[in-house]
C-alpha atoms as a PDB file:
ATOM      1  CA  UNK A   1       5.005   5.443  29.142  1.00  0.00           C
ATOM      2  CA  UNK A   2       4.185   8.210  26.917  1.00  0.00           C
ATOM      3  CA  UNK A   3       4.509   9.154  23.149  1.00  0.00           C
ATOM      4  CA  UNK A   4       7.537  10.683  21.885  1.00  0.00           C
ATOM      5  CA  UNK A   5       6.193  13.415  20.066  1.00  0.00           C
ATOM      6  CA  UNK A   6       9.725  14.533  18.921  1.00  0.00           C
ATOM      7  CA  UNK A   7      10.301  10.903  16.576  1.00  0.00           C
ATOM      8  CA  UNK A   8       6.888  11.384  15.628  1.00  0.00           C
ATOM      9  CA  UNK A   9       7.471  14.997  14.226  1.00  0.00           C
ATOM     10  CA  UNK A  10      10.455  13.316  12.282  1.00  0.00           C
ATOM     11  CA  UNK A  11       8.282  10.436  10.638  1.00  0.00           C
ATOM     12  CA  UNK A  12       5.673  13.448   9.566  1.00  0.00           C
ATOM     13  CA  UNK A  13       8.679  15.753   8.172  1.00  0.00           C
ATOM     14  CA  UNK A  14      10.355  12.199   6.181  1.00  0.00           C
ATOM     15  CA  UNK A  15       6.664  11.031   4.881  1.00  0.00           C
ATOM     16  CA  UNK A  16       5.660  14.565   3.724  1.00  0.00           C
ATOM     17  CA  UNK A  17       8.784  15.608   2.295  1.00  0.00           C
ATOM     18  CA  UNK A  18       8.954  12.374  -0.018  1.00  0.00           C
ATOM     19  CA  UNK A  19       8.269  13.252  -3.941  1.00  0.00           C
ATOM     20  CA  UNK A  20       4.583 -15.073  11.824  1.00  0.00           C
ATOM     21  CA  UNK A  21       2.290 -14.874  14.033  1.00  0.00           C
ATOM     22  CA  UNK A  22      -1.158 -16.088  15.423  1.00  0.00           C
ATOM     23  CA  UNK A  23      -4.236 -13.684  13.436  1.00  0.00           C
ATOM     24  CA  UNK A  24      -5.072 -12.941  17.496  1.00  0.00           C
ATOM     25  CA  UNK A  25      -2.500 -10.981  17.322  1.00  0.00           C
ATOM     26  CA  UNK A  26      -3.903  -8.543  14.201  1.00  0.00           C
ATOM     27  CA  UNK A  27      -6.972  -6.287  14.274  1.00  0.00           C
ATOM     28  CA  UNK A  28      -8.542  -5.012  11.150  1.00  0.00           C
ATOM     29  CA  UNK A  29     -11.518  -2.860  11.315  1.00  0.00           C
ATOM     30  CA  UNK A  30     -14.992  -4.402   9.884  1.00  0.00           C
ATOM     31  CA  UNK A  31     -17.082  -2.232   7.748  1.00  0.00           C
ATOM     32  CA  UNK A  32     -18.682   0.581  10.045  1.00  0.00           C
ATOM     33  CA  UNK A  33     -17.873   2.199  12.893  1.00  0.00           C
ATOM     34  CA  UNK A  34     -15.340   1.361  15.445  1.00  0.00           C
ATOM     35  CA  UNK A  35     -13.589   2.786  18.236  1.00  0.00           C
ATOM     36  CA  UNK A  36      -9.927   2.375  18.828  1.00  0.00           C
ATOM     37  CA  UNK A  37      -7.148   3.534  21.233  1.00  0.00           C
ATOM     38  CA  UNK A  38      -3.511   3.591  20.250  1.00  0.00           C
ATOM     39  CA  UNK A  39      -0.873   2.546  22.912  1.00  0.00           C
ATOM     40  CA  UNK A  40       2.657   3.480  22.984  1.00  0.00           C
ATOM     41  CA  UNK A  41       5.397   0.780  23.660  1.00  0.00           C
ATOM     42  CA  UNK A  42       8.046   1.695  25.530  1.00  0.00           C
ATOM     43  CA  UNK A  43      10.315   3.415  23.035  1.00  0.00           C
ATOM     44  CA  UNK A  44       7.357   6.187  22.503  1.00  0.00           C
ATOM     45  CA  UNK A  45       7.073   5.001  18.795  1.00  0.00           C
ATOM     46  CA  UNK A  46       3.610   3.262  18.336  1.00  0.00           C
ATOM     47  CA  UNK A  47       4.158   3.065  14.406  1.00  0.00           C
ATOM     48  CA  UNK A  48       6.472   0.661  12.323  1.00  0.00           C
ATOM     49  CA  UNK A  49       6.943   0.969   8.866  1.00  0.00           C
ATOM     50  CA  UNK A  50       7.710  -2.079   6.557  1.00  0.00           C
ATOM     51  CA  UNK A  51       8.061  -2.633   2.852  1.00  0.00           C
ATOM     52  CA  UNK A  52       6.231  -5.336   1.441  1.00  0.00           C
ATOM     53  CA  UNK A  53       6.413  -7.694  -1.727  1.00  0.00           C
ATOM     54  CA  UNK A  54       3.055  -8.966  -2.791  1.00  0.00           C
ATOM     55  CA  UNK A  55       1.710 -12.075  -5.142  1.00  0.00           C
ATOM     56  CA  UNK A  56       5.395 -13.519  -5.186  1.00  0.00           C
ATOM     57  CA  UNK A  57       6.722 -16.861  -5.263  1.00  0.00           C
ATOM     58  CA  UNK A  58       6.028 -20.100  -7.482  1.00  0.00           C
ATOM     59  CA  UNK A  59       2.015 -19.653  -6.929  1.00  0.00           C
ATOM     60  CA  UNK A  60       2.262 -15.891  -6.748  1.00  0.00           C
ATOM     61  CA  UNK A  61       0.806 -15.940  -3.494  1.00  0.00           C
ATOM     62  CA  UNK A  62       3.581 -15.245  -1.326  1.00  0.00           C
ATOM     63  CA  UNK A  63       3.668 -12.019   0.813  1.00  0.00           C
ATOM     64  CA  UNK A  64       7.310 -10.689   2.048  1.00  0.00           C
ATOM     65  CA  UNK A  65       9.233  -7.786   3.588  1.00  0.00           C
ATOM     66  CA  UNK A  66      11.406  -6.281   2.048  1.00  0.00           C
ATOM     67  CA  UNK A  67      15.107  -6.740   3.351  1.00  0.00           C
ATOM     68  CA  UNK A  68      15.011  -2.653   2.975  1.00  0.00           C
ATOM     69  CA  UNK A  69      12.930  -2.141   5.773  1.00  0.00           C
ATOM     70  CA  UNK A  70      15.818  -3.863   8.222  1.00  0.00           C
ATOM     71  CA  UNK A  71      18.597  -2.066   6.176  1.00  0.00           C
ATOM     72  CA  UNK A  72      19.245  -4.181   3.541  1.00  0.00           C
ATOM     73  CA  UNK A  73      19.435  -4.458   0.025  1.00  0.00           C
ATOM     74  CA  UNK A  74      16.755  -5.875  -1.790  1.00  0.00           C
ATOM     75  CA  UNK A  75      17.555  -8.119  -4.542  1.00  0.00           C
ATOM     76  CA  UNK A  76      13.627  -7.907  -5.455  1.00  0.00           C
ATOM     77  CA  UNK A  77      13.205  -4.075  -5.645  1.00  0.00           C
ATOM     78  CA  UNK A  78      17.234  -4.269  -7.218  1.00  0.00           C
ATOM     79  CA  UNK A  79      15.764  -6.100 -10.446  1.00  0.00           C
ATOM     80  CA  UNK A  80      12.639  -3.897 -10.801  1.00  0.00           C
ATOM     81  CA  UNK A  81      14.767  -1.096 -10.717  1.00  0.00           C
ATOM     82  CA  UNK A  82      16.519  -3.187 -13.809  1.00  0.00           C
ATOM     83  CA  UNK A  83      13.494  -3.351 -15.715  1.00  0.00           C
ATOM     84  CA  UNK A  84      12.471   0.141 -14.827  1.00  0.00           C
ATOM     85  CA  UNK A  85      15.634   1.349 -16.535  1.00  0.00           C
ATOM     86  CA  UNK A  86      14.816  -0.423 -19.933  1.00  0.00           C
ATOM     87  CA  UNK A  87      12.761   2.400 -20.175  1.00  0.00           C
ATOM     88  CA  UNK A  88      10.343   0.558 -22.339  1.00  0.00           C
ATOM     89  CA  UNK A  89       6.737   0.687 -21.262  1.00  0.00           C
ATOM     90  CA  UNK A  90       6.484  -3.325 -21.470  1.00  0.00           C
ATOM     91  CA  UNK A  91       9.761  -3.510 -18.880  1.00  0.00           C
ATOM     92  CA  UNK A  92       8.160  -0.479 -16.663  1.00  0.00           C
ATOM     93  CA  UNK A  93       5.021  -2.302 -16.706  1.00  0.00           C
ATOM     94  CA  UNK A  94       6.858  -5.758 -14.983  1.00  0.00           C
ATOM     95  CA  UNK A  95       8.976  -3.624 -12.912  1.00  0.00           C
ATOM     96  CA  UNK A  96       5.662  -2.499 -11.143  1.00  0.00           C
ATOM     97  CA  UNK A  97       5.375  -5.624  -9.926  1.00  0.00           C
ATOM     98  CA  UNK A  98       9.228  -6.285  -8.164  1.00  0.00           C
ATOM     99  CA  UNK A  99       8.968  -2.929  -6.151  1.00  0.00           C
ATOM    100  CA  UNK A 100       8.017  -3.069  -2.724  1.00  0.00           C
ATOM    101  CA  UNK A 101       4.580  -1.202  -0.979  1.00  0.00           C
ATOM    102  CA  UNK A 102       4.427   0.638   2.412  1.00  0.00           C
ATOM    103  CA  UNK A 103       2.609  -0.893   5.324  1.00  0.00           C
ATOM    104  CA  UNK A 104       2.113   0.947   8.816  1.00  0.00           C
ATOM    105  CA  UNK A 105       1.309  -1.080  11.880  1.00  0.00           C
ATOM    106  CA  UNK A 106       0.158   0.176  15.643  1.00  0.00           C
ATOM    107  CA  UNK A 107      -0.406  -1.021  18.554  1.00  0.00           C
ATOM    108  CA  UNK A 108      -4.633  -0.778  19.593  1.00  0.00           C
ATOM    109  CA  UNK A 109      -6.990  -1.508  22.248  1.00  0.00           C
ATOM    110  CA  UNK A 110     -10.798  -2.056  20.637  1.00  0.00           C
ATOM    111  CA  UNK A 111     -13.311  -0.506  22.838  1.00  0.00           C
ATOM    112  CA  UNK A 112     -15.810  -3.037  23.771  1.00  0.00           C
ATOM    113  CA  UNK A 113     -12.945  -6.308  23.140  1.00  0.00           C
ATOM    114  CA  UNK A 114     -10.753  -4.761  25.805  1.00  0.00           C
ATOM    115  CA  UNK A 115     -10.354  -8.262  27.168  1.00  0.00           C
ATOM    116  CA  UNK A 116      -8.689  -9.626  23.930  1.00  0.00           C
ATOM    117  CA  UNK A 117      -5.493  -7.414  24.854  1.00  0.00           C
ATOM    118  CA  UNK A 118      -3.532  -4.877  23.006  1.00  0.00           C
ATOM    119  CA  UNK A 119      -3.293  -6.154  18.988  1.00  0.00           C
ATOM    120  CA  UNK A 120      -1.738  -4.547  16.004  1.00  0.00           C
ATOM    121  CA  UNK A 121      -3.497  -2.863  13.211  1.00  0.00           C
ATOM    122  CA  UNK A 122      -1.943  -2.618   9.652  1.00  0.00           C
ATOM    123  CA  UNK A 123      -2.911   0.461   7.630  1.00  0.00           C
ATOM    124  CA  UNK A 124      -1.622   2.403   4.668  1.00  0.00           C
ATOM    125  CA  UNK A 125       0.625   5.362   3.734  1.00  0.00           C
ATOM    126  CA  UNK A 126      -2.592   7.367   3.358  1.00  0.00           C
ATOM    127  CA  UNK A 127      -4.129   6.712   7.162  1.00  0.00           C
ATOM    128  CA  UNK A 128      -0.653   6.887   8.319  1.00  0.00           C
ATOM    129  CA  UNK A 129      -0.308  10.215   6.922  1.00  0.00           C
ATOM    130  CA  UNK A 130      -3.417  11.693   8.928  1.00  0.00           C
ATOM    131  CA  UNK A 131      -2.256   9.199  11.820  1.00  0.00           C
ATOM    132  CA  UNK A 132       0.771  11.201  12.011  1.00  0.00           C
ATOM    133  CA  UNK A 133      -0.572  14.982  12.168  1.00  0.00           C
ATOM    134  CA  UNK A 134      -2.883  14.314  15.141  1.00  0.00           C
ATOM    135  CA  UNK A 135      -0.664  13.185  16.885  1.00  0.00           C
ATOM    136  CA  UNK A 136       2.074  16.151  16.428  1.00  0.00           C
ATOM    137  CA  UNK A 137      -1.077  18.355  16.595  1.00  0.00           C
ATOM    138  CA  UNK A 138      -0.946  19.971  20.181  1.00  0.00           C
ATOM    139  CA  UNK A 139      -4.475  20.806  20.624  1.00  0.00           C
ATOM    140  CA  UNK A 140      -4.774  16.971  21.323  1.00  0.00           C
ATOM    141  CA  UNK A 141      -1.868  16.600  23.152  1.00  0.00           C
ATOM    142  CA  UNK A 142      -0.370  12.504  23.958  1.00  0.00           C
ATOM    143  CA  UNK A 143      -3.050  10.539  22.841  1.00  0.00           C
ATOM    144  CA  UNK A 144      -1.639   7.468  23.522  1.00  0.00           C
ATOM    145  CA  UNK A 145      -1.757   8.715  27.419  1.00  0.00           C
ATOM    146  CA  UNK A 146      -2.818   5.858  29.136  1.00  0.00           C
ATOM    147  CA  UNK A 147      -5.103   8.448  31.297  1.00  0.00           C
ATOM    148  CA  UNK A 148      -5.913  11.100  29.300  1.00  0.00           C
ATOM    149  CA  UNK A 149      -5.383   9.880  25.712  1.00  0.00           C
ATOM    150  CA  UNK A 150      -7.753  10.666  23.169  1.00  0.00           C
ATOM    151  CA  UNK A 151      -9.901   7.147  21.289  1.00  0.00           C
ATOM    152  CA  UNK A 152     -10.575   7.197  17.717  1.00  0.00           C
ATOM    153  CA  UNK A 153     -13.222   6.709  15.459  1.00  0.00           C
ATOM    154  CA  UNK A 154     -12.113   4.503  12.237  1.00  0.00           C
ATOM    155  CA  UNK A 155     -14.951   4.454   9.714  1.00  0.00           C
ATOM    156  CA  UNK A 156     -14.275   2.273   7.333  1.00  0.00           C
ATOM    157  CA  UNK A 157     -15.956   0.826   4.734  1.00  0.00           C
ATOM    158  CA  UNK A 158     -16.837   1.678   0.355  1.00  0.00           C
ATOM    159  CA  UNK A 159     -18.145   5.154  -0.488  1.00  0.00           C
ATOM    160  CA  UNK A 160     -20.795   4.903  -3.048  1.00  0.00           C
ATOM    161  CA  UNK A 161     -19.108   5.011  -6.594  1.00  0.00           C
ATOM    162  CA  UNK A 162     -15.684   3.506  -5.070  1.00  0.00           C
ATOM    163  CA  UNK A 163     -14.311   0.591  -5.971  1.00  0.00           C
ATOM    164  CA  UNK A 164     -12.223   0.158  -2.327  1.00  0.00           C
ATOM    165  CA  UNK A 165     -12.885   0.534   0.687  1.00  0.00           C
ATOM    166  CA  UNK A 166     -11.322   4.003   2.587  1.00  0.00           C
ATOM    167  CA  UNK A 167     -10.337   4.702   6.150  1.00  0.00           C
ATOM    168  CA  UNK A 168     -11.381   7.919   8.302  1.00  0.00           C
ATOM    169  CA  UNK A 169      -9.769   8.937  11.732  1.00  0.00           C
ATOM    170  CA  UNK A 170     -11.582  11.229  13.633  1.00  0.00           C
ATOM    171  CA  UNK A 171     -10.107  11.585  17.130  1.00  0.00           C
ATOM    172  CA  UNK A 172     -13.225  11.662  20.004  1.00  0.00           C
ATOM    173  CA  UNK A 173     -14.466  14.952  21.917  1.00  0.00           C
ATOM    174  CA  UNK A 174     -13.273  13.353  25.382  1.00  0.00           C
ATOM    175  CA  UNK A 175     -10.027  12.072  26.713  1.00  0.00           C
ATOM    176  CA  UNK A 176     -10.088   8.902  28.527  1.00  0.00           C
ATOM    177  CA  UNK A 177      -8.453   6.099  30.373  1.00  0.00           C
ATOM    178  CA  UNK A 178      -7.348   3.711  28.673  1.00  0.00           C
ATOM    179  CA  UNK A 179      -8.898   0.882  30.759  1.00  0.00           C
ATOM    180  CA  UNK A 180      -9.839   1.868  34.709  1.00  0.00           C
ATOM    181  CA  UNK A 181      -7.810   1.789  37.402  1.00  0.00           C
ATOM    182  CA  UNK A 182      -3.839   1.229  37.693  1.00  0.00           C
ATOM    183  CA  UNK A 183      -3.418  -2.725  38.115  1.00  0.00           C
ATOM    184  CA  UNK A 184      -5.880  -2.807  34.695  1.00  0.00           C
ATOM    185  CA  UNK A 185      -3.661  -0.548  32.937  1.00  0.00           C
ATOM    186  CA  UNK A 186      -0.922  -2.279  33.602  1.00  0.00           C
ATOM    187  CA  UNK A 187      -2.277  -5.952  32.854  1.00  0.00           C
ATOM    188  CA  UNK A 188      -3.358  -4.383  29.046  1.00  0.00           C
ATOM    189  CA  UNK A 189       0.120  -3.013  28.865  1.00  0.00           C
ATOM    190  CA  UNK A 190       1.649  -6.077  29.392  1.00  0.00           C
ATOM    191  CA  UNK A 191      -0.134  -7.549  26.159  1.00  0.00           C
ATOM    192  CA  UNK A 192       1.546  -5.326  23.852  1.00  0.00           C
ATOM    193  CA  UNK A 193       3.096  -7.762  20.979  1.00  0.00           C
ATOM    194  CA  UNK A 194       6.382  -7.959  20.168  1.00  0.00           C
ATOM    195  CA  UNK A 195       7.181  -6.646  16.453  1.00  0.00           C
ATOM    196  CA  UNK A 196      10.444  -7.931  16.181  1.00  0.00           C
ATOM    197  CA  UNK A 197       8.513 -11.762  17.117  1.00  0.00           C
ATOM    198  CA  UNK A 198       5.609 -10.506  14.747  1.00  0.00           C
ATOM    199  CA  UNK A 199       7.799  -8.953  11.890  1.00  0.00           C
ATOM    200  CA  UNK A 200      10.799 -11.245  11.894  1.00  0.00           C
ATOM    201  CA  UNK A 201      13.460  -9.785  10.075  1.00  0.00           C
ATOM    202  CA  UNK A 202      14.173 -10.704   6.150  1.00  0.00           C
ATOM    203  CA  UNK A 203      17.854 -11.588   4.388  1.00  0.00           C
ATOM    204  CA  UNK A 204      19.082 -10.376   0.658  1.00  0.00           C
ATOM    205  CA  UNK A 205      19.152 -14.488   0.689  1.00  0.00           C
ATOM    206  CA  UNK A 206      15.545 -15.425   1.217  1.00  0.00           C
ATOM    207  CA  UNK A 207      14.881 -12.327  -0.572  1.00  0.00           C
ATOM    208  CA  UNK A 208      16.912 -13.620  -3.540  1.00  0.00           C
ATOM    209  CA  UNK A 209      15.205 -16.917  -3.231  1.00  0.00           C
ATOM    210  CA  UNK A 210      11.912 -15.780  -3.285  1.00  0.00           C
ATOM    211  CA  UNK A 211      12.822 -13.955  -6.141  1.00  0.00           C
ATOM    212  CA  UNK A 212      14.129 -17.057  -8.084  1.00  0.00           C
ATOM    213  CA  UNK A 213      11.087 -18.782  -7.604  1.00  0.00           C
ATOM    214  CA  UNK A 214       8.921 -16.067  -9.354  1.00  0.00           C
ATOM    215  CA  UNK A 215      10.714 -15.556 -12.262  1.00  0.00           C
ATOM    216  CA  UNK A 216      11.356 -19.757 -12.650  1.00  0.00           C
ATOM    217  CA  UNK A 217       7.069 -19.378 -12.108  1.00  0.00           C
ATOM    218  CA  UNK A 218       7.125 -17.103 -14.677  1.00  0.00           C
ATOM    219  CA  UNK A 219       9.166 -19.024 -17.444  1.00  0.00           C
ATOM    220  CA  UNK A 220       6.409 -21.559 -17.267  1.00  0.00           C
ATOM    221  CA  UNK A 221       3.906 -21.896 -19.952  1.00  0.00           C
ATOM    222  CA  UNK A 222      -0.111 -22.042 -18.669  1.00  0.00           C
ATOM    223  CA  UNK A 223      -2.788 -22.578 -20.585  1.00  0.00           C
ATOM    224  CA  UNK A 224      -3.332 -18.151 -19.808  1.00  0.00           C
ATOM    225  CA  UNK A 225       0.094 -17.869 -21.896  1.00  0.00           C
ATOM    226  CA  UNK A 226       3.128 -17.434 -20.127  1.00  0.00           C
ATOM    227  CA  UNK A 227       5.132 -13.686 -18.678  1.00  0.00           C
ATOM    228  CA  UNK A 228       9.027 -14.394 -19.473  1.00  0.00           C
ATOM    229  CA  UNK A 229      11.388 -12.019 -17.106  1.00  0.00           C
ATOM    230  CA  UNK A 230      15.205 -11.707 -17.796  1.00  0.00           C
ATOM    231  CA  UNK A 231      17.162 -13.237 -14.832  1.00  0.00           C
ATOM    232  CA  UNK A 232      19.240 -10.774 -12.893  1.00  0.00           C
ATOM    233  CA  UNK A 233      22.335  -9.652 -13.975  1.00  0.00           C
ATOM    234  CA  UNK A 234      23.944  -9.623 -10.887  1.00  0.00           C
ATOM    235  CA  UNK A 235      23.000 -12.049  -8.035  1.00  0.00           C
ATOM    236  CA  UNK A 236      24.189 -12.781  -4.192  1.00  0.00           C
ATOM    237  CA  UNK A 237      24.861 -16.420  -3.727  1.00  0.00           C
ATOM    238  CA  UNK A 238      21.663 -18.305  -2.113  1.00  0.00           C
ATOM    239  CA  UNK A 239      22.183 -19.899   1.116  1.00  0.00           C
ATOM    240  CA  UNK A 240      18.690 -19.914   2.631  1.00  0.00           C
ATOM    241  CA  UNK A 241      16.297 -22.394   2.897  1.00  0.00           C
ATOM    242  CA  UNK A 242      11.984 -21.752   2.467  1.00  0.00           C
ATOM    243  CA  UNK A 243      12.127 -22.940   5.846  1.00  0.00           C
ATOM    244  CA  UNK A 244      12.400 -19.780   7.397  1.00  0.00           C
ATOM    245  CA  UNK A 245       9.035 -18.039   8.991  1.00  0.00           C
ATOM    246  CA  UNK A 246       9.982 -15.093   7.466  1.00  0.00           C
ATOM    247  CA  UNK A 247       7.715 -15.701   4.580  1.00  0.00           C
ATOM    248  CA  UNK A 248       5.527 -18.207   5.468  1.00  0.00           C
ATOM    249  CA  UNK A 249       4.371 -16.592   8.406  1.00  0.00           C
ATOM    250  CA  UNK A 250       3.860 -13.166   6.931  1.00  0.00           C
ATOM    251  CA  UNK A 251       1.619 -14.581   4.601  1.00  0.00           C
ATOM    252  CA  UNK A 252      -0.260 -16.359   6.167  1.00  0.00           C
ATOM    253  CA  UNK A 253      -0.931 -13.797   8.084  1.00  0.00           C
ATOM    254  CA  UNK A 254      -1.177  -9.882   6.120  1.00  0.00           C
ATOM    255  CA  UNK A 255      -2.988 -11.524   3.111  1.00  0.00           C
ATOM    256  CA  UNK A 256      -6.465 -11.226   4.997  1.00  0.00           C
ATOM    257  CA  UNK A 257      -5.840  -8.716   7.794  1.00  0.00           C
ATOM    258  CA  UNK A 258      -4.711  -5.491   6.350  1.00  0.00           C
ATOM    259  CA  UNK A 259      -6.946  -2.433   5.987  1.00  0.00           C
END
């Protein structure tokens, strides 16, 4: 099980060229130092980029993937792109808020939790980027190699005069097992989660749903005033239910664990 440094080359070339779960399952990195070790699934691709809707719903405090990152339309990002082409800077201003944000997830041990199993870490565009050129650089060669892979050092934390915190990857002097000995590699291996179980997949109906409920949230008065959005022009017909994990699980779980 190695990396496939060909796909990754691709996902370099496309980001460049640009102009429900249990929270065991999720790592994010704590302010300081850590150490971390990336680890390929089978298909060679450790990274999986989603689109993601934040602060919708009734409460505006619903999380959601965008149908567009399983090939869909999105009836969401379709009515920002409405208010986008109003071309007035009140309707750009709302449409900021219907299109969808990149999120990058990968597979990780933690040195010193080794025991708690492969879990995945969600990162931006930005440390995805500088994911991406170590590991198409070939002075470091597969550093997902479960023998002679290369760690990393993620320092992470708030520079002094920043308002967020940032991410640095620094890949370590030394390659390394991942864990020691054969049957241990392949127990570790074995906990790698599943992101189709982790990430389920999203519909232009719950998508469309979702999006009903925010603007019917945002007809409402509130003692704050009240932020009136034109319904769609053009709408699917809604069959889904908010049964479905596919927002409720997401977030619950992104809200507090992404980097």
């Amino acid at each position: 099980m190695g990396i496939d440094l060909e796909k990754m080359r691709a996902k370099y070339s496309a980001l460049t060229t640009k102009g429900g779960s249990s929270d065991n399952n999720f790592w994010k990195p704590e302010e300081g130092t850590q150490i971390i070790r990336i680890v390929a699934p089978e298909d060679g691709d450790p990274f999986r980029d989603y689109m993601y809707h934040y602060r919708m719903g009734a409460e505006g405090k619903t999380t959601f993937i965008s149908p567009r990152s399983f090939g869909q339309k999105d009836p969401i990002a379709e009515f920002g792109n409405q208010l986008w082409n109003e071309n007035t800077d009140e309707s750009k201003e709302m449409a900021r808020k219907f299109f969808p944000r990149m999120r990058v997830f990968a597979p990780v041990v933690v040195r010193g939790e080794e025991e708690k199993g492969v879990r995945i870490w969600g990162f931006s565009k930005t440390t995805y980027e500088a994911l991406l050129r170590l590991v198409i650089d070939p002075e470091y060669g597969d550093i997902t190699d479960v023998h002679t892979g290369t760690d990393l050092r993620v320092d992470y934390g708030k520079k002094a005069g920043q308002m967020y915190p940032t991410t640095e990857i620094r890949p370590m002097r030394k390659t390394s097992n991942l864990v020691e000995g054969d049957d241990a590699i392949n127990k570790i291996l074995e906990t790698v989660p599943s992101f189709k179980e982790l990430f389920p997949e999203t519909t232009y109906d719950q998508a469309h749903q979702l999006l009903q409920e925010t603007l019917n949230a945002g007809d409402e008065d509130t003692s704050e005033g009240s932020t009136h959005y034109a319904s769609p022009a053009t709408k699917k017909e809604d069959t889904s239910t908010t049964e479905t994990g596919a927002v409720t699980n997401i977030d619950q779980a992104f809200d507090e664990l992404l980097a």
